[in-house]
Protein backbone atom coordinates (compact mmCIF):
# COMPACT_ATOMS: atom_id res chain seq x y z
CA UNK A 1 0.00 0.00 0.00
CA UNK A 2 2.91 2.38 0.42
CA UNK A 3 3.58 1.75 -3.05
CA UNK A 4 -0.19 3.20 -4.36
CA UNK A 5 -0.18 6.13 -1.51
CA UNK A 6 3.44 7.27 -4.00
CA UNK A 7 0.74 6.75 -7.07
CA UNK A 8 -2.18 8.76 -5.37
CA UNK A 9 0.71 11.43 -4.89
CA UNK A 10 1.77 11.54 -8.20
CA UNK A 11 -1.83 11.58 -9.39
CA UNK A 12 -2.61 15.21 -7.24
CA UNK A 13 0.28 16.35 -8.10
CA UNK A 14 -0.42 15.56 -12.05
CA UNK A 15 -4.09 16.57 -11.13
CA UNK A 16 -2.33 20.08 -9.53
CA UNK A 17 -0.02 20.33 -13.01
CA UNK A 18 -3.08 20.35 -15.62
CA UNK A 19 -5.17 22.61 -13.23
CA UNK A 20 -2.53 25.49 -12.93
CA UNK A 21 -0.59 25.41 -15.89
CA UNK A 22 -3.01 24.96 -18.48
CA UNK A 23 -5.94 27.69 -19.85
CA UNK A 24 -8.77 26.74 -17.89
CA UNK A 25 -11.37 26.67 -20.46
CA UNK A 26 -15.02 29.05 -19.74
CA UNK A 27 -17.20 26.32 -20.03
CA UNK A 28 -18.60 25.90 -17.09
CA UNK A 29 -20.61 23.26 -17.68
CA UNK A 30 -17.32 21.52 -18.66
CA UNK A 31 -14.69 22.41 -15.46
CA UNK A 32 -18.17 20.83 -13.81
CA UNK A 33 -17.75 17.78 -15.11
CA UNK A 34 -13.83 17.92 -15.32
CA UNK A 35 -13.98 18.29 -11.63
CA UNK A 36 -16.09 16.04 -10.44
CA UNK A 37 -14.39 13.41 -12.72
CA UNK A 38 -11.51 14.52 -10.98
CA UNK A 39 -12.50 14.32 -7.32
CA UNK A 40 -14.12 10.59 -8.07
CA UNK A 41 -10.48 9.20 -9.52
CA UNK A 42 -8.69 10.84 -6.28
CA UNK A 43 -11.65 9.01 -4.22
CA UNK A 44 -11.04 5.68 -5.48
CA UNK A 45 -7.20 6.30 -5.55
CA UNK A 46 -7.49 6.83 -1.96
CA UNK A 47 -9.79 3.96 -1.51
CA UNK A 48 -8.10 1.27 -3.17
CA UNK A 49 -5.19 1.74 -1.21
CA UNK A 50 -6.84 2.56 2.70
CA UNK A 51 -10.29 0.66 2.63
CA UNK A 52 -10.68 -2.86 4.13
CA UNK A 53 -10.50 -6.32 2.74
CA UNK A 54 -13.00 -8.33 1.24
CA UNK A 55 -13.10 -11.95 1.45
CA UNK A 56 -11.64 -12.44 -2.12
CA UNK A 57 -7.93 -12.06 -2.70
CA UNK A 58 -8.16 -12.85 -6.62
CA UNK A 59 -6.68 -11.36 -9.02
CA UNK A 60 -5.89 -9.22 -6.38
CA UNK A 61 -7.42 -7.15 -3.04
CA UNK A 62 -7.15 -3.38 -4.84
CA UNK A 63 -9.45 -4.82 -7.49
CA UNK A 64 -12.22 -5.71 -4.80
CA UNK A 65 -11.56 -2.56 -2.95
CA UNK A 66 -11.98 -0.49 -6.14
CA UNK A 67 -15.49 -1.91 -6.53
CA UNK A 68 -15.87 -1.19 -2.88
CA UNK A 69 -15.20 2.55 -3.62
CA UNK A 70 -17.30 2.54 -6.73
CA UNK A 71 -20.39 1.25 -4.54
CA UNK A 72 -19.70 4.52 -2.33
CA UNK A 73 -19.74 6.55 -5.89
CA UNK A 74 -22.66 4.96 -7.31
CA UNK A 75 -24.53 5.42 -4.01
CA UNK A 76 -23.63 8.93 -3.47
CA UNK A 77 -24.84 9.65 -7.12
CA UNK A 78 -28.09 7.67 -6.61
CA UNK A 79 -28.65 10.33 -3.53
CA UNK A 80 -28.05 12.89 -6.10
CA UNK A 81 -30.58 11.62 -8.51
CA UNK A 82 -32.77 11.09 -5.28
CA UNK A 83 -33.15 14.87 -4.43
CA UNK A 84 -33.65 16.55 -7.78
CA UNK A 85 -37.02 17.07 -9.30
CA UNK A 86 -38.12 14.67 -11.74
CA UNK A 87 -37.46 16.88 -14.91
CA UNK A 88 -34.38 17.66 -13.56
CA UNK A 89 -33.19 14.77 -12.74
CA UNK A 90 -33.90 13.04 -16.28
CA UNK A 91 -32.59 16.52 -17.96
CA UNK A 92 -28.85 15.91 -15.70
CA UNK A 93 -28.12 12.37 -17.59
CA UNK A 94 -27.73 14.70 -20.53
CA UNK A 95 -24.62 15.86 -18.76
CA UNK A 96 -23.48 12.13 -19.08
CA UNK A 97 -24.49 11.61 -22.52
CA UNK A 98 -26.47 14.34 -24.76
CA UNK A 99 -28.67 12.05 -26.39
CA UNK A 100 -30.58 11.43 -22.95
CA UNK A 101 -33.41 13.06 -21.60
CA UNK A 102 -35.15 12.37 -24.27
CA UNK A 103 -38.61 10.23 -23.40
CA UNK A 104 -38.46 6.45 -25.85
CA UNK A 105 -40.44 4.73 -26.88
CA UNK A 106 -40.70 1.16 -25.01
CA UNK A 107 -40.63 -1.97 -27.16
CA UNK A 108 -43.50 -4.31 -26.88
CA UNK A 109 -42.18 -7.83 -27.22
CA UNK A 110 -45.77 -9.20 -27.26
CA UNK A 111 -48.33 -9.01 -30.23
CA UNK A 112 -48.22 -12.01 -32.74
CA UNK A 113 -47.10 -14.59 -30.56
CA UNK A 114 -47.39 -17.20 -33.39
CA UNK A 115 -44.28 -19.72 -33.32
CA UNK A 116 -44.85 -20.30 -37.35
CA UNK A 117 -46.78 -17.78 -38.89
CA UNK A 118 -48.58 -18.85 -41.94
CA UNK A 119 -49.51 -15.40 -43.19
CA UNK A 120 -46.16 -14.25 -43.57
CA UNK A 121 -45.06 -16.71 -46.83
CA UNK A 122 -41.89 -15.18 -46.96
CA UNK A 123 -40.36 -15.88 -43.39
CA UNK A 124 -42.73 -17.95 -41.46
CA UNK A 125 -40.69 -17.73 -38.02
CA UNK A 126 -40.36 -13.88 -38.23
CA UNK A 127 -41.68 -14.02 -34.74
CA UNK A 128 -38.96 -15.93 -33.31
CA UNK A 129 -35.77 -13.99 -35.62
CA UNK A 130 -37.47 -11.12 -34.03
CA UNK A 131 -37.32 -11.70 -30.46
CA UNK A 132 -33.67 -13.29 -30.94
CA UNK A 133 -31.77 -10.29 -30.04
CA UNK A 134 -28.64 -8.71 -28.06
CA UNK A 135 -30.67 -9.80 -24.82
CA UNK A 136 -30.45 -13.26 -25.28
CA UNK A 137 -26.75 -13.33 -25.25
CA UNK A 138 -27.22 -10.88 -22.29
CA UNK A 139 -29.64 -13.29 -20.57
CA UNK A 140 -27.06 -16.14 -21.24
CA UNK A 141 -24.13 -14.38 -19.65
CA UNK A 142 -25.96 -13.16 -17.23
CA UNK A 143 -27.20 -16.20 -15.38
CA UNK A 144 -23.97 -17.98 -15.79
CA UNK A 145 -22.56 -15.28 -13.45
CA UNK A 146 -25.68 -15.08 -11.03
CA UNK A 147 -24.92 -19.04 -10.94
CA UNK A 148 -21.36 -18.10 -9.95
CA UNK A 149 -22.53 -15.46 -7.51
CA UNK A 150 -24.91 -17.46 -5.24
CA UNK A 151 -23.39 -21.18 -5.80
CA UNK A 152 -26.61 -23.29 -5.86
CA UNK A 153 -29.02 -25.03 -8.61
CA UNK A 154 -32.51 -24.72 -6.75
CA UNK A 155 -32.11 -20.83 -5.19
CA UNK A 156 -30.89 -19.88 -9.07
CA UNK A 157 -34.09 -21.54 -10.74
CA UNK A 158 -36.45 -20.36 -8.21
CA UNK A 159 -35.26 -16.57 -9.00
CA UNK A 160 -35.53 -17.16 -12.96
CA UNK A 161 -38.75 -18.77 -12.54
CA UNK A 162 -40.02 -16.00 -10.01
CA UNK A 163 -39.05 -13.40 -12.59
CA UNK A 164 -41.22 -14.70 -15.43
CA UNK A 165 -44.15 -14.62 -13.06
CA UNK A 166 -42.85 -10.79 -12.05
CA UNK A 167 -42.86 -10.25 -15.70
CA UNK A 168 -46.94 -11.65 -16.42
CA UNK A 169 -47.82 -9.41 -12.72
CA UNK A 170 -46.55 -5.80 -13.97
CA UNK A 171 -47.33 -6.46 -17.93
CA UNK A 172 -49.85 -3.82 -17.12
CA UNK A 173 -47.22 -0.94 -15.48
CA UNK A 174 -44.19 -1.38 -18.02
CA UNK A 175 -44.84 -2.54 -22.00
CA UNK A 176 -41.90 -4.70 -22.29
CA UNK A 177 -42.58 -7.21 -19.85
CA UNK A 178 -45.31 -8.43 -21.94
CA UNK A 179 -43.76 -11.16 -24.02
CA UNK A 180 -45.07 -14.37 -25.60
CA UNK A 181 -45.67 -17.26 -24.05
CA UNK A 182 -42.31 -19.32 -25.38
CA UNK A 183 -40.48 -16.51 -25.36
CA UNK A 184 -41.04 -16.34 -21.14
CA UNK A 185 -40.73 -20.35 -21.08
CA UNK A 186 -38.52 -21.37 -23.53
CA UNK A 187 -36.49 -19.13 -24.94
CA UNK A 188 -35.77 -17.67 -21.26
CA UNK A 189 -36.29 -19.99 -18.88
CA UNK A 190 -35.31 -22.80 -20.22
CA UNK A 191 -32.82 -22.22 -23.54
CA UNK A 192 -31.31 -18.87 -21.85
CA UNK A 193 -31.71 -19.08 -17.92
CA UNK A 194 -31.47 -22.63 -17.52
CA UNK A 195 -28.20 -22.60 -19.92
CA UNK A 196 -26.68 -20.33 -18.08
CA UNK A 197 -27.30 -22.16 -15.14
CA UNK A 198 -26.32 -25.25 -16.29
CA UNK A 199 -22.88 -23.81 -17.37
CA UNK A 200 -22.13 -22.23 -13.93
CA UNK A 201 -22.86 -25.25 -12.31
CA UNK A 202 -20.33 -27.28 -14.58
CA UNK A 203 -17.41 -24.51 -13.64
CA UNK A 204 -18.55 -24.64 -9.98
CA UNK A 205 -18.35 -27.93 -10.00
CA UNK A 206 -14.86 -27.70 -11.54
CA UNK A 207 -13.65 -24.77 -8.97
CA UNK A 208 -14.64 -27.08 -6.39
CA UNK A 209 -12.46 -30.35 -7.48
CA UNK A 210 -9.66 -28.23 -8.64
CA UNK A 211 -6.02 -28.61 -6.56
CA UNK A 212 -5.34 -25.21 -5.45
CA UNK A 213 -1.73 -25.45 -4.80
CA UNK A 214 0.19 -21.73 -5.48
CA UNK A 215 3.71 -21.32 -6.78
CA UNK A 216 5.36 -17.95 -6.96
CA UNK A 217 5.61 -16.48 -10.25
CA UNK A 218 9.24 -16.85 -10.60
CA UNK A 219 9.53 -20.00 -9.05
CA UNK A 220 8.13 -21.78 -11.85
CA UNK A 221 10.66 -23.23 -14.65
CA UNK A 222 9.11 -23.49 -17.89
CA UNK A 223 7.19 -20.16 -19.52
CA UNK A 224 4.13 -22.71 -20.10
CA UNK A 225 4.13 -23.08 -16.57
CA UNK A 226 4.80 -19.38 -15.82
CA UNK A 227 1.61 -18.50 -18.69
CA UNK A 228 -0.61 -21.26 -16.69
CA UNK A 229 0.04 -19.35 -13.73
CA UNK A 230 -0.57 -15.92 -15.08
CA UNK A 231 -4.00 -17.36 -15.78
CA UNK A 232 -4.95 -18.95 -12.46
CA UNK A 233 -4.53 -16.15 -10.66
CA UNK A 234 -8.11 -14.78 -11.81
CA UNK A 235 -9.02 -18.12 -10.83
CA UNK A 236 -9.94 -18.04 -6.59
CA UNK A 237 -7.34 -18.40 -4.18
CA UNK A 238 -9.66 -21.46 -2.21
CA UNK A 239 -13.06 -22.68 -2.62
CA UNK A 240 -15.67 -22.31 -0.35
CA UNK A 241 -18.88 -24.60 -1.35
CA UNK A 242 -22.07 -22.77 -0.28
CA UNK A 243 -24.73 -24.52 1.88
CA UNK A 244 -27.66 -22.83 2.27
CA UNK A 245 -29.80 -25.34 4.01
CA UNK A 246 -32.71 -22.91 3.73
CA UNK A 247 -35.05 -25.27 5.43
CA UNK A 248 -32.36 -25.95 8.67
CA UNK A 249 -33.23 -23.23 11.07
CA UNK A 250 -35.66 -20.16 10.62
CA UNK A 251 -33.20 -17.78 11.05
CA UNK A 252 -31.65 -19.16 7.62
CA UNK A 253 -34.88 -19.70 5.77
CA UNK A 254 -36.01 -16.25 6.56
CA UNK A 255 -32.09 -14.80 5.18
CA UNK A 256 -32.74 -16.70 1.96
CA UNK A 257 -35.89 -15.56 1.51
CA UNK A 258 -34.52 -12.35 1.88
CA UNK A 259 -31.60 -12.86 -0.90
CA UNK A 260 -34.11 -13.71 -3.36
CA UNK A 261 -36.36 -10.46 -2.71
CA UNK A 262 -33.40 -8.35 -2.83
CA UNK A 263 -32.35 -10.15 -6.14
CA UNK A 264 -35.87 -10.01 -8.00
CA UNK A 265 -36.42 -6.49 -6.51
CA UNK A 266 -32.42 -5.21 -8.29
CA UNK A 267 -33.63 -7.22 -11.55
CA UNK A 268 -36.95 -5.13 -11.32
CA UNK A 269 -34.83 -1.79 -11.09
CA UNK A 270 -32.92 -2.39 -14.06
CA UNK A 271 -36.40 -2.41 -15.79
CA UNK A 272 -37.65 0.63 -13.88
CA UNK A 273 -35.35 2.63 -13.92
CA UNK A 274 -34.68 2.61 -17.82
CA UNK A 275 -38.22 3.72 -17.66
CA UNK A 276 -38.45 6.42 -15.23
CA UNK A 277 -34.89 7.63 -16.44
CA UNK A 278 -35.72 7.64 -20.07
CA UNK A 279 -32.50 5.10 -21.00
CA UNK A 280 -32.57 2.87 -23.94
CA UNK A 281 -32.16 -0.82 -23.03
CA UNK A 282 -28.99 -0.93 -25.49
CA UNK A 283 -27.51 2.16 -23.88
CA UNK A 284 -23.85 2.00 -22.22
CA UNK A 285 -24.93 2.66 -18.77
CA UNK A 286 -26.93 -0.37 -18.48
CA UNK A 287 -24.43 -2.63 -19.31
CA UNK A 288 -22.15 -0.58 -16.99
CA UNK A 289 -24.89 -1.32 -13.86
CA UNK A 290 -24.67 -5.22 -14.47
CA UNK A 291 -21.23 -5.44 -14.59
CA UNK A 292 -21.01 -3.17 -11.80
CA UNK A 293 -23.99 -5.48 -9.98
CA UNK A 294 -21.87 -8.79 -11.18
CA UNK A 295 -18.65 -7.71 -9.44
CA UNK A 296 -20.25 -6.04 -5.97
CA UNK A 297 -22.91 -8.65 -5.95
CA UNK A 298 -20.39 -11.87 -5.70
CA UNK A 299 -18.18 -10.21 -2.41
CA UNK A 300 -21.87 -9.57 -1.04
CA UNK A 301 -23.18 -12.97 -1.71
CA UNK A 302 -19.64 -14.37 0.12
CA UNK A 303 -19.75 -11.86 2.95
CA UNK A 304 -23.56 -13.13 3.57
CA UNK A 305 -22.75 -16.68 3.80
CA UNK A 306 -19.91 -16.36 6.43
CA UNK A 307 -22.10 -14.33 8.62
CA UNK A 308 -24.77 -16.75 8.32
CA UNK A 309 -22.28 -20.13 8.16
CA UNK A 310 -19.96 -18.76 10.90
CA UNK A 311 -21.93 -15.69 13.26
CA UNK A 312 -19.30 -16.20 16.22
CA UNK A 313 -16.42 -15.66 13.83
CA UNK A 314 -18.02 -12.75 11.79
CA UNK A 315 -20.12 -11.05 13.96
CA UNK A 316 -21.50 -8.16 11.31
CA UNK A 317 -22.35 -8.41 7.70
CA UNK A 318 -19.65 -7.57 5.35
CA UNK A 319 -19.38 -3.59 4.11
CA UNK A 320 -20.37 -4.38 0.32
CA UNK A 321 -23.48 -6.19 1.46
CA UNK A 322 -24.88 -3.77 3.06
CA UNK A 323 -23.79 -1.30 0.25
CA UNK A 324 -25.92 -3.65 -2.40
CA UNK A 325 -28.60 -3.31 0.46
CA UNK A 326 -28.44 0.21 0.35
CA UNK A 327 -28.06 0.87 -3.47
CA UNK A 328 -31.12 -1.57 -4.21
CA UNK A 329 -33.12 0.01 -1.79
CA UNK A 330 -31.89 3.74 -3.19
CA UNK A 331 -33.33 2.70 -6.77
CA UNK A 332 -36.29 1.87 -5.90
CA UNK A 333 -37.17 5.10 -3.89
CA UNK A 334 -36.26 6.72 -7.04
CA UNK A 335 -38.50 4.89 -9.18
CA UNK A 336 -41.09 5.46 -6.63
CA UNK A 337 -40.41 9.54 -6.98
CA UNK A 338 -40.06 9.71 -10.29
CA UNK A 339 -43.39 7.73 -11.81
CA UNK A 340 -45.74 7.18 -8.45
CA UNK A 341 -48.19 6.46 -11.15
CA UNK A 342 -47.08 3.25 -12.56
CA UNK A 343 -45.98 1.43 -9.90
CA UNK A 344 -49.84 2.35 -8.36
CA UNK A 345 -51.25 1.06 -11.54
CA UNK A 346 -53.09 -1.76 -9.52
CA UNK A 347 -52.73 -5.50 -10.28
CA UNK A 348 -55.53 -7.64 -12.37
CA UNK A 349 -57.47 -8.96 -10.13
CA UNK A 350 -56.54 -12.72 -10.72
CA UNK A 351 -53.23 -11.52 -10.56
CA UNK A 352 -53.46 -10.41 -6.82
CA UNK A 353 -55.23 -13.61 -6.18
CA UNK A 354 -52.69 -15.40 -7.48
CA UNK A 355 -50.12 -13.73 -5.57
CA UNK A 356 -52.18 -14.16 -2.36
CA UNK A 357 -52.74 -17.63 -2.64
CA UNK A 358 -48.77 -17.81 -2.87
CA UNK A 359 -48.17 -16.19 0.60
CA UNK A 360 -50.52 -18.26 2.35
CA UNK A 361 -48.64 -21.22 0.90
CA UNK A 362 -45.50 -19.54 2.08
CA UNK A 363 -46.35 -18.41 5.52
CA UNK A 364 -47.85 -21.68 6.02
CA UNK A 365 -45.13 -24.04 5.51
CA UNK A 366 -42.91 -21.69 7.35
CA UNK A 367 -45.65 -22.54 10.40
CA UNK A 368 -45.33 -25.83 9.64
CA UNK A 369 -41.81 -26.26 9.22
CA UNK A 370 -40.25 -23.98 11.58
CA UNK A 371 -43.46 -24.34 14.53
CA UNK A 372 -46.35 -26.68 13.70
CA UNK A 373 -43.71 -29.61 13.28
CA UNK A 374 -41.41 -29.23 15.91
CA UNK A 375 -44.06 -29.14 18.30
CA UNK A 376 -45.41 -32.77 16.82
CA UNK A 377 -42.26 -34.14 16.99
CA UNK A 378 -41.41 -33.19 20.96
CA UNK A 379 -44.98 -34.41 21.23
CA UNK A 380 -44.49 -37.77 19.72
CA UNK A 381 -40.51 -37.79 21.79
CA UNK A 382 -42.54 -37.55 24.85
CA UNK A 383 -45.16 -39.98 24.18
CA UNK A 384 -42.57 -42.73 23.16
CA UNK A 385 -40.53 -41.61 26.16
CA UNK A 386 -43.22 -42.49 28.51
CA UNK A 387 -44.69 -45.79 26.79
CA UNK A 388 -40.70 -46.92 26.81
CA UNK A 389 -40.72 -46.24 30.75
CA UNK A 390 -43.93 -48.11 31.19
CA UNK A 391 -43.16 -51.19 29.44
CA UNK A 392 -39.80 -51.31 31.52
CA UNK A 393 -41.95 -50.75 35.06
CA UNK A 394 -44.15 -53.47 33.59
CA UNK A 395 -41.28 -56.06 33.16
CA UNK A 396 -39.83 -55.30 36.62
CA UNK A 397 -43.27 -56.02 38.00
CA UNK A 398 -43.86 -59.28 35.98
CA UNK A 399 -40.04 -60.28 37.34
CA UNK A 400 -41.08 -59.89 40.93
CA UNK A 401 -37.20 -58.99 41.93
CA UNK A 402 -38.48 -55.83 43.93
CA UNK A 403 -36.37 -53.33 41.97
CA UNK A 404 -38.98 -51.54 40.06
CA UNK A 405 -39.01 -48.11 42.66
CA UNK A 406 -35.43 -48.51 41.39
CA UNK A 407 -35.76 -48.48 37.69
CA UNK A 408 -38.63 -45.99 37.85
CA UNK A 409 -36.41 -43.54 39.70
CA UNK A 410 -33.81 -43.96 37.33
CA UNK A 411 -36.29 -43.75 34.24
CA UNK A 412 -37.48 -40.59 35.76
CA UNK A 413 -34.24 -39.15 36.24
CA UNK A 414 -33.45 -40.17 32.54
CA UNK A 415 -36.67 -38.52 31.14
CA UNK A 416 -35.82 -35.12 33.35
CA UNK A 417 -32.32 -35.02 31.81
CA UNK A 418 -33.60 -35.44 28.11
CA UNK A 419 -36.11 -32.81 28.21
CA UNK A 420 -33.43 -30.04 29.63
């Protein structure tokens, strides 16, 4: 670190150089921005040499830290966004790129939702070339990274699934959730989603049975060796299977349940927000967010499972999990400022229904589970407790030897000590 406090010297100092011995332009608008961009690189400078480890040392701990410090950034900006009126708000992303704050159109991926269309005699399956687009790449990609992030088969399908049915529930609020029925299904549950998934689970499966055995750099002979090395090191320094047991204790099922509202509820913002913010879905910035989200979001998922695997040994959350917290929860007030009218656009009524009928389900198994069952099963513990100590009292009795008082004050004793 004493090596990057020399760089965050040189960079005021080069910082100092343009500012005083160059001809400041008159464009406000532009030292605005020139400063700010300014302040933000001395920030992270700072940052990536003074803020706290993260529980990933790979490729190195400045990279993690620099995401660290970008989470501040993005947060701080969000507050920004927060506090402005809503025209002014949409009219400052034109200081990020000009050709923003502009209202678009929104592109409804419904209509004909015929697989071979027999109208059309010059490309039957229009319908399908027309839905293949950049997003199902995106979608691809995507889920093979959320399958790297949270490290298990059923919590990743339940999300995807839970998305399509977020996606048929607010049809009505944004255009572009309405979609066929194969295109929710198959081409994104199952060809997209479940690909992805099924990828991330082969390279987990291969970080987990890997030998992770370092060498230093210039320890190693050969320049294959030196080149396979080179590579590794984006590779994790250990593995660390996760095991959520959801179902174990309460305290876990209600943290899991948790991670997946958090998750729907930042895939929901990306949607919302392009909306409320008047950004095109192909526009730089959203990509930027989900790589952003990809590289926060796996320290956050780690830093939740050690608190939750190991609470003696890390007694708070981690610093970038509650930073995701935050950020989520920052987006969605400003989708709730910005348009109060669509999100109060309210549900079909089979919809809510639907949705109802879930909770119950929910709530009660958790009764069940977590309540309802344990209480059977010390109920049926103390039943065959006692017909175990009367079928002992009845064999001393049959014996005649005169030590049943004996055995029934031992059996007592033994029934006292199970149920403390």
């Amino acid at each position: 670190r004493a090596h990057t406090l020399t760089v965050l010297f040189i960079l005021t100092c080069a910082l100092g150089y343009v500012t005083l011995f160059e001809e400041t332009p008159q464009d406000t608008a532009y030292n605005t921005k020139r400063g700010i961009v300014a302040s933000i690189l001395v920030f992270l400078c700072f940052g990536v040499t003074q803020a706290k480890d993260g529980p990933f040392s790979r490729p190195h701990p400045a990279y993690w830290r620099f995401w660290l410090c970008v989470s501040v950034v993005y947060e701080l900006f969000l507050i920004f966004i927060l506090f402005q009126t809503v025209q002014d708000g949409r009219q400052f992303m034109k200081y990020i790129d000009p050709n923003l704050g502009v209202p678009l159109p929104e592109r409804d991926y419904g209509g004909n939702c015929l697989i071979y269309d027999p109208g059309n005699e010059t490309d039957p399956f229009h319908n399908i070339w027309d839905k293949l687009d950049g997003f199902v790449p995106a979608h691809f990609f995507g889920w093979y990274l959320k399958t790297l992030m949270i490290r298990d088969w059923w919590m990743c399908m339940i999300i995807s699934v839970m998305f399509e049915f977020l996606e048929y529930s607010l049809e009505h609020q944004l255009p572009n959730f309405s979609e066929c029925w194969w295109d929710h299904w198959i081409m994104d549950v199952i060809l997209c989603n479940g690909l992805g998934i099924y990828c991330g689970m082969k390279t987990l499966s291969w970080l987990s049975l890997k030998t992770y055995k370092w060498q230093g750099l210039w320890n190693i002979p050969t320049y294959k060796g030196k080149m396979k090395r080179i590579v590794f090191q984006f590779t994790p320094y250990s593995w660390v299977k996760f095991e959520w047991k959801p179902a174990s204790s309460l305290r876990r099922w209600l943290a899991v349940c948790g991670i997946i509202f958090v998750f729907l509820l930042a895939e929901l913002n990306t949607f919302y927000l392009k909306f409320v913010l008047w950004m095109p879905p192909e526009h730089y910035l959203v990509l930027l967010r989900l790589v952003f989200f990809v590289n926060v979001g796996g320290v956050a998922m780690r830093e939740i499972y050690d608190f939750m695997d190991d609470p003696k040994f890390h007694k708070k959350l981690g610093q970038q999990a509650w930073l995701v917290a935050a950020i989520t929860a920052t987006e969605f007030l400003i989708v709730i400022k910005y348009d109060p009218y669509t999100l109060t656009l309210s549900l079909p009524f089979y919809i809510t229904q639907c949705w109802i009928l879930g909770i119950i389900l929910v709530l009660t198994w958790t009764a069940w589970r977590f309540f309802i069952r344990d209480i059977t099963l010390r109920y049926k513990e103390i039943r065959r407790q006692k017909q175990e100590h009367k079928n002992e009292r009845d064999k001393c009795l049959s014996n005649g030897d005169g030590l049943s008082s004996i055995v029934d004050e031992q059996n007592g004793n033994k029934i006292r000590e199970r149920k403390l």
